[in-house]
Protein backbone atom coordinates (compact mmCIF):
# COMPACT_ATOMS: atom_id res chain seq x y z
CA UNK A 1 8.12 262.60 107.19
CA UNK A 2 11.12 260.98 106.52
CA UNK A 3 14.52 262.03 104.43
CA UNK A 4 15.76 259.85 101.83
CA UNK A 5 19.41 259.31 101.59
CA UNK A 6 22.09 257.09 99.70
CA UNK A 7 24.41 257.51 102.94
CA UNK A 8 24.48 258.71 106.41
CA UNK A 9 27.19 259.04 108.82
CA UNK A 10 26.64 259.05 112.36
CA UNK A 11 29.77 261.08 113.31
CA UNK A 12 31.59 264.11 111.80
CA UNK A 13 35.17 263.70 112.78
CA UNK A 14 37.60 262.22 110.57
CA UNK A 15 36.07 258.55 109.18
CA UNK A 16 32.33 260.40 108.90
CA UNK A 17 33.52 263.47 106.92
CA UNK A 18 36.10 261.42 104.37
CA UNK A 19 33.29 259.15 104.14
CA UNK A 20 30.41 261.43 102.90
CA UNK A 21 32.47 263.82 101.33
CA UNK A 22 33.79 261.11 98.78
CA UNK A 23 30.02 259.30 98.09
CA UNK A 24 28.81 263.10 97.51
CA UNK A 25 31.61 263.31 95.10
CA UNK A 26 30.28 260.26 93.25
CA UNK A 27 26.45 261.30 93.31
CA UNK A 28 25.31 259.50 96.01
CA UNK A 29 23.53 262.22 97.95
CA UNK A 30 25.11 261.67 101.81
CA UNK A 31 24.22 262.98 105.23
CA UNK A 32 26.59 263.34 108.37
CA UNK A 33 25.05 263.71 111.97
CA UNK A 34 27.39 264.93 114.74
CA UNK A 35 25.69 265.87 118.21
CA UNK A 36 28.82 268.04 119.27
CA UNK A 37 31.58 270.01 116.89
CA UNK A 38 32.45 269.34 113.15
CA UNK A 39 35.63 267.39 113.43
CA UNK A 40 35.54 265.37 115.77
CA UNK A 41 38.10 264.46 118.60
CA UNK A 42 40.13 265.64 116.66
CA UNK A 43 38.71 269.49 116.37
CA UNK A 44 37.66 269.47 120.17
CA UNK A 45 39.62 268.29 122.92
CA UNK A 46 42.40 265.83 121.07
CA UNK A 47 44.36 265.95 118.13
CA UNK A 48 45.14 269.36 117.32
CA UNK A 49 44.28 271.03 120.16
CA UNK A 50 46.70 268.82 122.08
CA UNK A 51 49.28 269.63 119.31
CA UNK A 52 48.68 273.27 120.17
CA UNK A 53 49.11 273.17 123.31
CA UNK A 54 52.23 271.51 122.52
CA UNK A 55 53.50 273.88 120.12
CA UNK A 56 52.83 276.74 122.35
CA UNK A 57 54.50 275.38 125.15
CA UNK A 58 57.19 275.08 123.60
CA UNK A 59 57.21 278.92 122.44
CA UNK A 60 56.60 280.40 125.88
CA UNK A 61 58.99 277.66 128.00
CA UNK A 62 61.73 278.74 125.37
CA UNK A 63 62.69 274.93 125.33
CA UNK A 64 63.46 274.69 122.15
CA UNK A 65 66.41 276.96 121.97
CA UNK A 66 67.61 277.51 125.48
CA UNK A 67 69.71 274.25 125.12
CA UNK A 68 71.57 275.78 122.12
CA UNK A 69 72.18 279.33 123.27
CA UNK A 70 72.61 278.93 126.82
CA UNK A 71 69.84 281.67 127.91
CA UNK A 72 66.02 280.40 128.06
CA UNK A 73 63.69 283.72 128.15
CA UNK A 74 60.47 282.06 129.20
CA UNK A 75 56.89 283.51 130.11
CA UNK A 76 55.54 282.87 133.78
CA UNK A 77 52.91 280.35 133.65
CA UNK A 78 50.30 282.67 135.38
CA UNK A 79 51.01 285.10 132.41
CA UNK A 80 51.28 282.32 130.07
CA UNK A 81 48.58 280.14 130.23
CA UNK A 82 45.44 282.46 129.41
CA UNK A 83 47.56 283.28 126.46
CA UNK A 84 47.40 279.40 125.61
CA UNK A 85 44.18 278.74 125.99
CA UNK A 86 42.87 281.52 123.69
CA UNK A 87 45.21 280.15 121.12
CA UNK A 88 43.97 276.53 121.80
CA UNK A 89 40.67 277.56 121.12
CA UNK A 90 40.85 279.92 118.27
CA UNK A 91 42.85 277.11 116.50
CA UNK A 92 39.95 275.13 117.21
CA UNK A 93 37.38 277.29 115.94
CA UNK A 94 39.52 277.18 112.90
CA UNK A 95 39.54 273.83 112.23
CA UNK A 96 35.81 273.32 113.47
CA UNK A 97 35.01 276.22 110.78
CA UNK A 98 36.77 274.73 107.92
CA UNK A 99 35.48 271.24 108.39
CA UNK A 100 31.92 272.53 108.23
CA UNK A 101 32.78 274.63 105.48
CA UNK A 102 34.12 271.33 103.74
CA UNK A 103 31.11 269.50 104.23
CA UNK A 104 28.85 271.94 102.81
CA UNK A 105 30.92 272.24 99.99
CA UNK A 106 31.23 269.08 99.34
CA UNK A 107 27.26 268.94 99.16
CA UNK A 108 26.91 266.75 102.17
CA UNK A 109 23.62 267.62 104.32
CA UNK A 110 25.16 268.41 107.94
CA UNK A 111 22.87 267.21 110.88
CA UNK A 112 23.16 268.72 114.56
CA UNK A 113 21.76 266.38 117.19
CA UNK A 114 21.96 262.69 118.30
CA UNK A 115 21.41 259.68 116.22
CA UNK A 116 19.54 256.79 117.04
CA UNK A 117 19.36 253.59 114.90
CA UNK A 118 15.89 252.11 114.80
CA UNK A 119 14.71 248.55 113.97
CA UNK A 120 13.57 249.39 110.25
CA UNK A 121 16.70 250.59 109.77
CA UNK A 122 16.06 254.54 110.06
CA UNK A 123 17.63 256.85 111.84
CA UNK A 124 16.34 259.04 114.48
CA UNK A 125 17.61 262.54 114.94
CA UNK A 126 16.87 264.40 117.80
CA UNK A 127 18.08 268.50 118.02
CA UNK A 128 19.07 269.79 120.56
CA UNK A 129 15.81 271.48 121.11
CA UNK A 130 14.42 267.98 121.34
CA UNK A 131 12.48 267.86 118.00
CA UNK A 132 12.68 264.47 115.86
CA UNK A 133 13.80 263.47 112.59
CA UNK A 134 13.48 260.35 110.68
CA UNK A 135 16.37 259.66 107.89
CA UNK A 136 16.15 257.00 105.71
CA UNK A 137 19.25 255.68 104.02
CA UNK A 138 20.72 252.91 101.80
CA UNK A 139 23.96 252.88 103.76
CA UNK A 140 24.77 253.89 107.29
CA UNK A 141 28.15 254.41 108.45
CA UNK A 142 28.57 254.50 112.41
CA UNK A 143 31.74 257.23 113.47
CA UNK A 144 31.12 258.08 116.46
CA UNK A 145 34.41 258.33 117.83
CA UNK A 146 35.89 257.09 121.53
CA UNK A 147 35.94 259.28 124.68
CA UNK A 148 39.19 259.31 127.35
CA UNK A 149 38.47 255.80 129.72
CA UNK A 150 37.60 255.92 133.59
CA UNK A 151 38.04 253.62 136.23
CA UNK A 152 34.89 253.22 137.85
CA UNK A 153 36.67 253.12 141.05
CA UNK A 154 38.35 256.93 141.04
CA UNK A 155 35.93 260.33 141.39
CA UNK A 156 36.00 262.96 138.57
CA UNK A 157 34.07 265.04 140.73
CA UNK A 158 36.69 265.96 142.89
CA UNK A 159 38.79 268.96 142.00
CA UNK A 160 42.09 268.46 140.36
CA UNK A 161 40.96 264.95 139.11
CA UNK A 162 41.22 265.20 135.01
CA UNK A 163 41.01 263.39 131.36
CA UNK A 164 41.84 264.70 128.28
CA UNK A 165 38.59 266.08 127.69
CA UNK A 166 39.07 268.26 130.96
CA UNK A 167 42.35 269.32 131.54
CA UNK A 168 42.00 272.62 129.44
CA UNK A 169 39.17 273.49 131.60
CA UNK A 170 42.12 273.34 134.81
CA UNK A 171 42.42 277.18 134.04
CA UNK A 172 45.83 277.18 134.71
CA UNK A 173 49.19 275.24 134.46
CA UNK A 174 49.67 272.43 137.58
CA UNK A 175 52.60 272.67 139.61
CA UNK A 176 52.78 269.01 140.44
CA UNK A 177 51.05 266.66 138.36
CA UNK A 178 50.52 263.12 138.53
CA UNK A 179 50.25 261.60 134.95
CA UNK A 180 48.40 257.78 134.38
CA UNK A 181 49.22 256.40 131.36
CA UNK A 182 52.39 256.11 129.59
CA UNK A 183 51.08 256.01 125.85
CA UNK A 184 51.13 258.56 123.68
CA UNK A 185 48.85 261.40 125.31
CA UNK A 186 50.44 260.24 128.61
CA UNK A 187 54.01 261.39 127.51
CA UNK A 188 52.78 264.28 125.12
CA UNK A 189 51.22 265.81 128.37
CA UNK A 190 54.27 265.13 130.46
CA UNK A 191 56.65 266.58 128.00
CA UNK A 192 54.20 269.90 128.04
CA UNK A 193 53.71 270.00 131.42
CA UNK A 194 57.47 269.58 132.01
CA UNK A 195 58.31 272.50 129.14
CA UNK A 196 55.96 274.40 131.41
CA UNK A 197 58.05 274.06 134.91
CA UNK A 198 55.36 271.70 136.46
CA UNK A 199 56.96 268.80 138.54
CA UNK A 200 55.89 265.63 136.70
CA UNK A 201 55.25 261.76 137.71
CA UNK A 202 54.05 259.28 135.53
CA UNK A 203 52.35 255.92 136.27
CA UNK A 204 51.76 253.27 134.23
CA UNK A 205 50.93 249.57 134.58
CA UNK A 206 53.46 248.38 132.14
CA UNK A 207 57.18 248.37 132.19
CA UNK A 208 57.67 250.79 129.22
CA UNK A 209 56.85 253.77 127.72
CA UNK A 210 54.65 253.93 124.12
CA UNK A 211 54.76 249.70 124.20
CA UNK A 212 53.48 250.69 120.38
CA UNK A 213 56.86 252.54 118.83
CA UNK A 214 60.00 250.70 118.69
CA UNK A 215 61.71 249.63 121.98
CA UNK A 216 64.75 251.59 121.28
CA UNK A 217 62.75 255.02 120.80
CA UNK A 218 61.19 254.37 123.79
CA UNK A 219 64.35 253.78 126.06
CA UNK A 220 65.31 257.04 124.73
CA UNK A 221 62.61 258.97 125.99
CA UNK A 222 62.80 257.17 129.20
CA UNK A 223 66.41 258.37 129.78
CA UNK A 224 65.20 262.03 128.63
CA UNK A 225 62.61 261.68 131.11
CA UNK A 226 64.87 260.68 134.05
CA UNK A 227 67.54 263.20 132.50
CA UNK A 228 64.33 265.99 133.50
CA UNK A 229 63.81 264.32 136.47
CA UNK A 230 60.28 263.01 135.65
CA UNK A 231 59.74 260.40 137.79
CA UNK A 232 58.31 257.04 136.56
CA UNK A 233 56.25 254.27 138.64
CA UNK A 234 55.87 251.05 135.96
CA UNK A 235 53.75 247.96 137.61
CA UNK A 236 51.49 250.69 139.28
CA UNK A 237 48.38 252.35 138.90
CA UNK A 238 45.88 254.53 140.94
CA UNK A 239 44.22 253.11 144.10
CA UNK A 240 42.56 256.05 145.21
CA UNK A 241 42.52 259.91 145.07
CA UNK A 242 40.92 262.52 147.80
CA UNK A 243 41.07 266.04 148.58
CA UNK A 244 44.16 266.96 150.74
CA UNK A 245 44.37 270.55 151.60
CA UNK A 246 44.24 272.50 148.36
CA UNK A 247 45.43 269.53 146.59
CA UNK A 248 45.07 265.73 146.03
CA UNK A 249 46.44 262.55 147.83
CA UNK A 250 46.75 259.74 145.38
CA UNK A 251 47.85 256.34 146.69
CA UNK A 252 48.65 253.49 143.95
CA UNK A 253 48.87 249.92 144.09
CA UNK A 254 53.03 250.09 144.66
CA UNK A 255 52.18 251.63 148.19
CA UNK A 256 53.68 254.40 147.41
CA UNK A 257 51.48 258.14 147.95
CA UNK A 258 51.50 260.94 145.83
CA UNK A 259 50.69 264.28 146.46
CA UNK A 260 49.77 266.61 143.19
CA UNK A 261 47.39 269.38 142.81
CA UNK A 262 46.45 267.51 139.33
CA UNK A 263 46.21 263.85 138.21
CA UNK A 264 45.25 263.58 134.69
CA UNK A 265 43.87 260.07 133.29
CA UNK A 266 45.42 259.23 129.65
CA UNK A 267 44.93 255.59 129.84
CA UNK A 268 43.06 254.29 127.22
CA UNK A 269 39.80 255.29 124.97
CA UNK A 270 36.29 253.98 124.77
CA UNK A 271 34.20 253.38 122.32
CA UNK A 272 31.17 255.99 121.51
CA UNK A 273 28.50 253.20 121.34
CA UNK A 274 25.91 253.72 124.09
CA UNK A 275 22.49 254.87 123.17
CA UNK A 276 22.87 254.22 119.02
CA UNK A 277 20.39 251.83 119.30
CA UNK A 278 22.97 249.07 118.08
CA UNK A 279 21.44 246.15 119.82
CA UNK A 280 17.90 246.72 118.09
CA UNK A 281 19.32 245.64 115.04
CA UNK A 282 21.64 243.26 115.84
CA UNK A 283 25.60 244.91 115.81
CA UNK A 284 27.77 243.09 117.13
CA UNK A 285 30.21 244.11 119.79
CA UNK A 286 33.44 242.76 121.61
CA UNK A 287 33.94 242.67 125.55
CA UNK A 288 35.41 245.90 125.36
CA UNK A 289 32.17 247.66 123.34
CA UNK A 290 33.92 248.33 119.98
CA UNK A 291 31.87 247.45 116.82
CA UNK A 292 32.99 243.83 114.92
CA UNK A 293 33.31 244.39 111.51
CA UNK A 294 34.36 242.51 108.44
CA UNK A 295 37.94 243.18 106.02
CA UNK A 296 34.89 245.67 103.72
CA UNK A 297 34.00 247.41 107.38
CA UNK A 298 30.57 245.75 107.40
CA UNK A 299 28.63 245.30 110.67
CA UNK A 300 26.76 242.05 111.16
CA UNK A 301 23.91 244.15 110.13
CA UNK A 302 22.81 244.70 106.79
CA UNK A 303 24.02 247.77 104.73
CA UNK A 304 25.27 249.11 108.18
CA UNK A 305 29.26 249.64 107.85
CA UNK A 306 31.84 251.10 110.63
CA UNK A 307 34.86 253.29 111.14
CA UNK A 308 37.41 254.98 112.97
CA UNK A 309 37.79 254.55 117.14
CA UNK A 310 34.16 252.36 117.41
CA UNK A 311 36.25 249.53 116.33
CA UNK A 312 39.17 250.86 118.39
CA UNK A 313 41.23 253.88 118.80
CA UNK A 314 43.39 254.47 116.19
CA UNK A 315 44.73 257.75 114.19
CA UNK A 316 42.66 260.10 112.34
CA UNK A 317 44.82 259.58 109.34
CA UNK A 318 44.11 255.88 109.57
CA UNK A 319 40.07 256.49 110.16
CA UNK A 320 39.48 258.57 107.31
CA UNK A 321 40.93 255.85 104.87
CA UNK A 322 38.53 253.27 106.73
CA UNK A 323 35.66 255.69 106.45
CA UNK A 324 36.37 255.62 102.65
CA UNK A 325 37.11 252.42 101.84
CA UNK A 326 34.08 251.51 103.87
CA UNK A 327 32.12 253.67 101.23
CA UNK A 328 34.02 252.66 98.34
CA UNK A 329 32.86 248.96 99.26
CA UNK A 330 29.34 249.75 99.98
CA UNK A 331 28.47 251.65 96.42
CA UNK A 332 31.11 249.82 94.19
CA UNK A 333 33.33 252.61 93.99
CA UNK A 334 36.46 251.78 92.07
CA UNK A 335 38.60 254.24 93.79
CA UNK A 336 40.76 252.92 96.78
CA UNK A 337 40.39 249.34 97.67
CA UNK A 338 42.12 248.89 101.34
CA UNK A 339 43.56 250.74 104.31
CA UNK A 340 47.39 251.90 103.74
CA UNK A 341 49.34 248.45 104.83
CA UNK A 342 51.86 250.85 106.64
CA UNK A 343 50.57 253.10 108.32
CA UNK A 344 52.33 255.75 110.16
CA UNK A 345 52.41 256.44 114.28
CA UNK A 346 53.19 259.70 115.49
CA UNK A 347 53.79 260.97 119.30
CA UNK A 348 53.72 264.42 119.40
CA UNK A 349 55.74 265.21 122.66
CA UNK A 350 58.82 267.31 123.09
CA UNK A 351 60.80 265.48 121.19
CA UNK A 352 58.32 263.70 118.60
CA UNK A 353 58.16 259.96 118.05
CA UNK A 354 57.26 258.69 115.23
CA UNK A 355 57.06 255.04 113.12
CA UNK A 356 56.09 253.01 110.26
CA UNK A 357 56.69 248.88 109.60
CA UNK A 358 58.22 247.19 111.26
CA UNK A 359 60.05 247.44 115.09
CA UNK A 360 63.17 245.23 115.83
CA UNK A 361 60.93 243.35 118.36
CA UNK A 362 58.49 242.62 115.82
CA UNK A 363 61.45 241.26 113.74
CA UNK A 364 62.35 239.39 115.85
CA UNK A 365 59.30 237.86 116.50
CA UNK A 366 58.59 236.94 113.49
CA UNK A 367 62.15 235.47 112.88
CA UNK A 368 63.31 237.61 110.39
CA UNK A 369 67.06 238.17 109.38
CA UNK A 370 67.45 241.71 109.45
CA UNK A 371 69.73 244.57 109.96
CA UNK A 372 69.89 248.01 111.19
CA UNK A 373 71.31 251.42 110.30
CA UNK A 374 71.23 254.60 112.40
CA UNK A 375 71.92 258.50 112.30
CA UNK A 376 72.04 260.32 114.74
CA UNK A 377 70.73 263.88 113.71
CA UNK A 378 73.40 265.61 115.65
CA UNK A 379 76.16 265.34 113.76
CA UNK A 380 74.03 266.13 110.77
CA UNK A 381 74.63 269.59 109.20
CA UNK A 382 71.44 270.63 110.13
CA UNK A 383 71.25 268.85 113.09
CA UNK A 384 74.57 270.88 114.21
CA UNK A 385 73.00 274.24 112.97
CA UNK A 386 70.20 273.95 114.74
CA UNK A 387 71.54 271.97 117.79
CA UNK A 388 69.45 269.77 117.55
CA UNK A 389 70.20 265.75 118.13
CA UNK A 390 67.61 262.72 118.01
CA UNK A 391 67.86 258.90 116.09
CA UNK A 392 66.60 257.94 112.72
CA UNK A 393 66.39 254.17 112.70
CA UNK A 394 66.28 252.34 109.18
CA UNK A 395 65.50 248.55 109.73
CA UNK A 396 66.05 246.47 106.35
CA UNK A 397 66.33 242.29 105.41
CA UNK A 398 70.03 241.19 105.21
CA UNK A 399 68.83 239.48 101.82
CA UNK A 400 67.20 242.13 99.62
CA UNK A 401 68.08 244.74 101.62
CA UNK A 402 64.40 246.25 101.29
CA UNK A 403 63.40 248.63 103.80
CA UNK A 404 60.67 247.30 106.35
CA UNK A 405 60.54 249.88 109.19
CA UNK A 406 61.88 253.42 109.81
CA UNK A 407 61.54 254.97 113.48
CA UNK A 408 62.70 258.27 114.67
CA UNK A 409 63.49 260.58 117.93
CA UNK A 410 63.13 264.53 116.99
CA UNK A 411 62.04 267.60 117.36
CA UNK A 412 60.42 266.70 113.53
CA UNK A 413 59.98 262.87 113.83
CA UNK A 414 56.57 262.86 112.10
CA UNK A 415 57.78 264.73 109.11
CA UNK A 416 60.81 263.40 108.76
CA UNK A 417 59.48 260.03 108.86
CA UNK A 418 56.89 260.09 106.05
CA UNK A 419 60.00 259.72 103.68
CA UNK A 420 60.88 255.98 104.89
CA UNK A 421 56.89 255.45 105.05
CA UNK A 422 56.83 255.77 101.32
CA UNK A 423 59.95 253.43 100.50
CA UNK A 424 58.39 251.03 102.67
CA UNK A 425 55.24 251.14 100.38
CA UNK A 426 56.93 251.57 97.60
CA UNK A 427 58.85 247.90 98.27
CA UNK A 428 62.00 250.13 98.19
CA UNK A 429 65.28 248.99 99.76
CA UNK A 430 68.58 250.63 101.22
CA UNK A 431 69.80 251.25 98.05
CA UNK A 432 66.81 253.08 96.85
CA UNK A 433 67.74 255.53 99.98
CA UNK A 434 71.32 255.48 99.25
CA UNK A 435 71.32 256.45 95.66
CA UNK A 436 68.38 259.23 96.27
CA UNK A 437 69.47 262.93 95.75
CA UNK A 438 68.82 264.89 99.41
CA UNK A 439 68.70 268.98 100.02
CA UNK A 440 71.70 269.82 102.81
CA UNK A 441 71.91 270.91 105.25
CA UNK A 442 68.29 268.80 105.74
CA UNK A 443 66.81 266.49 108.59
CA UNK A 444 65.90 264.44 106.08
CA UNK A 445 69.65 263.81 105.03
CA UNK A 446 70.09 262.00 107.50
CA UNK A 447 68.45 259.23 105.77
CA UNK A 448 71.70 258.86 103.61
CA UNK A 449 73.57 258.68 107.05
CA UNK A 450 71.42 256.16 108.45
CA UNK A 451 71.57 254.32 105.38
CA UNK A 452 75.33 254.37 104.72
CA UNK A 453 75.46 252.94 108.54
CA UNK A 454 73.63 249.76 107.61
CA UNK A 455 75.10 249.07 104.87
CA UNK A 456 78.65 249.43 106.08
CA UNK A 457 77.34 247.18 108.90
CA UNK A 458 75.62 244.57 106.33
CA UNK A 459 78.90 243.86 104.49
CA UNK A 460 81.16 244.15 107.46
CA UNK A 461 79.64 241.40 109.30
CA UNK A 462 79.25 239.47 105.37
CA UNK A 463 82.73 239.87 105.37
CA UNK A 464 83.31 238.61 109.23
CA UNK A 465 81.49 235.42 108.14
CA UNK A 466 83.13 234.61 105.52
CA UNK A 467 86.18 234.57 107.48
């Protein structure tokens, strides 16, 4: 017997959810199929549960104010970390609970078990219990997510040896541990393991930290990072890792030997598209095993459309407006046309990093005149209040002044930088910023700061050349 649907969504994080929920809204009756926890990545062992972690850490390492008041009252780790954990995990039960609760609400059929594409086009869904299903559907959206990458070459069977998906299950907080990867999970973890007294390397095969956020931003976490005494290895990545004692030996490619009790791999994603049944009906992949698809998220197969970290890892923000204008294109639904053009970037370490537009290097690249103003948040009134510093970088055109990228360093970077995210969009300039009414003492004031700066700097070096 087979179910008739107008959609199914192989996937219930971020792209599959958005995705159903909004053809549901419009009639179309829509399925999603998830063979783990409503949410996705997100809900489970990334994404919120990282941001936790983060935000807990941060509470029990009394980081965040010892610097101002001169006296850090922090919990020992062995006391600390149960704590932690049962946080982590009722905050994902949370989220887990209110996603499902959306779904159903929404009037979207949820599906527990593992999807399998078949050549007529139907979907197999096998329960956990190892029953079948057959689905039949007009559209099919494939979200199935990514997974944390690992070298073929390294043993995850040996103790101590970690991804992203496993650390939590350490049971408690590493003393020494070795880091690869110096992306965003990469320096989220070493900020938290830091914050939690753990000696910290990193090891990366590039020559900078987050190569994705604006050079600047990341030479300023570098210098934090030396300033805790986090050590760095660029050009160098793990050879090989065995048991030593009650802890690991790691040697990487520089020569050089580590010894850690933890090594945690945060270098790169997969994609989740093994066993789907792609290649029976003719999807297309690239030599890294994400899913092609077209500017309208099709597949190279008929009425079969994709989202989120299949066609490569991105943010969940970004993969739920895929997942919907995926949908919008596949029923004619006249309700949002294309992914945001400037989308936001976010690294949620102690402090945050966060983006949108344009970097300077990108400017540069692409030969544009340009000009930059800065604040530092400091010698803001809030920044004083709180004592707490970081950058907030405004990058503008020298001949309409419009705004093009706005990067910052702070304990509230992601916030803070939605503002210049939506002057960007808005094909606002620096005078949109400069004549805009702020709340003080804010973080966000410091937009006026930063803009005032480039100004100032705009017609000073006008004036220099007309000299």
């Amino acid at each position: 017997m087979t179910d008739a649907y107008d959609l199914v969504a192989i996937g219930a994080g971020p792209a599959g959810e958005s995705a159903t929920e909004l053809a549901s809204f419009f009639g179309h009756r829509s399925a999603v199929i998830e063979r783990a926890r409503p949410g996705g990545t997100v809900t489970t062992t990334g994404g919120a549960p990282t941001k936790t972690l983060r935000e807990a850490a941060l509470y029990f390492s009394g980081l965040s104010e010892g610097d101002v008041y001169g006296v850090r009252i922090s919990t020992p780790p062995e006391i600390a970390t149960d704590i932690i954990r049962k946080r982590t995990g009722s905050v994902c039960d949370l989220l887990q609970k209110v996603t499902a609760e959306n779904i159903a609400k929404n009037d979207v059929d949820y599906i527990e078990g593992s999807a399998r594409i078949d050549k007529d086009g139907r979907v197999t869904v096998t329960a956990h219990d190892g029953s079948k299903r057959k689905l039949h559907a007009k559209v099919i959206l494939i979200a199935t997510g990514s997974r944390p990458f690992r070298p073929t070459n390294l043993s995850f069977d040996i103790p101590g040896v970690c991804d992203t998906d496993t650390i939590m299950d350490r049971g408690r907080v590493p003393k020494d541990i070795v880091i690869v990867g110096g992306g965003p999970v990469g320096v989220e973890f070493a900020t938290i393991c830091h914050a939690l007294g753990a000696k910290v390397t990193l090891v990366d095969r590039g020559t900078r930290l987050m190569n994705m956020m604006d050079r600047e931003l990341s030479d300023c976490m570098e210098e934090l990072f030396r300033k805790w005494c986090v050590t760095i290895f660029f050009g160098s990545m793990p050879e090989s890792i065995r048991a030593k004692g009650d802890g690991l030996e790691v040697k990487l490619s520089n020569e050089e030997r580590l010894f850690p009790d933890t090594v945690l791999f945060a270098a790169g994603r997969v994609a989740n598209t093994e066993g789907l049944g792609l290649e029976t009906v003719g999807i297309a992949l690239d030599s890294r095993g994400q899913i092609l698809v077209d500017e309208k998220f099709r597949t190279s197969a008929e009425g079969i459309y994709a989202a989120g970290d299949v066609l490569g890892p991105t943010l969940a923000s970004i993969a739920m407006e895929q997942g919907r204008v995926a949908i919008c294109h596949a029923f004619g639904i006249p309700f949002e046309g294309i992914v945001d053009p400037c989308p936001v970037s976010a690294v949620y370490g102690m402090p945050e990093v966060s983006g949108a537009g344009l970097t300077e290097e990108q400017c540069r690249e692409r030969g544009l005149d340009y000009e930059v103003g800065r604040a530092n948040l400091a010698l803001t009134p809030r920044g004083a209040i709180a004592g707490r510093g970081g950058l907030l970088k405004l990058i503008f055109l020298k001949g309409d002044r419009k705004l093009v990228g706005v990067h910052c360093i702070c304990d509230l970077a992601s916030e803070i930088v939605g503002i210049g995210q939506m002057v960007i969009r808005c094909g606002g300039t620096m005078n949109t910023i400069a004549n805009m009414s702020m709340n003080t003492p804010t973080y966000s004031y410091a937009y006026k700061y930063a803009a005032f700066d480039g100004l100032r700097r705009l017609v000073s070096r006008e004036s220099e050349a007309h000299v």
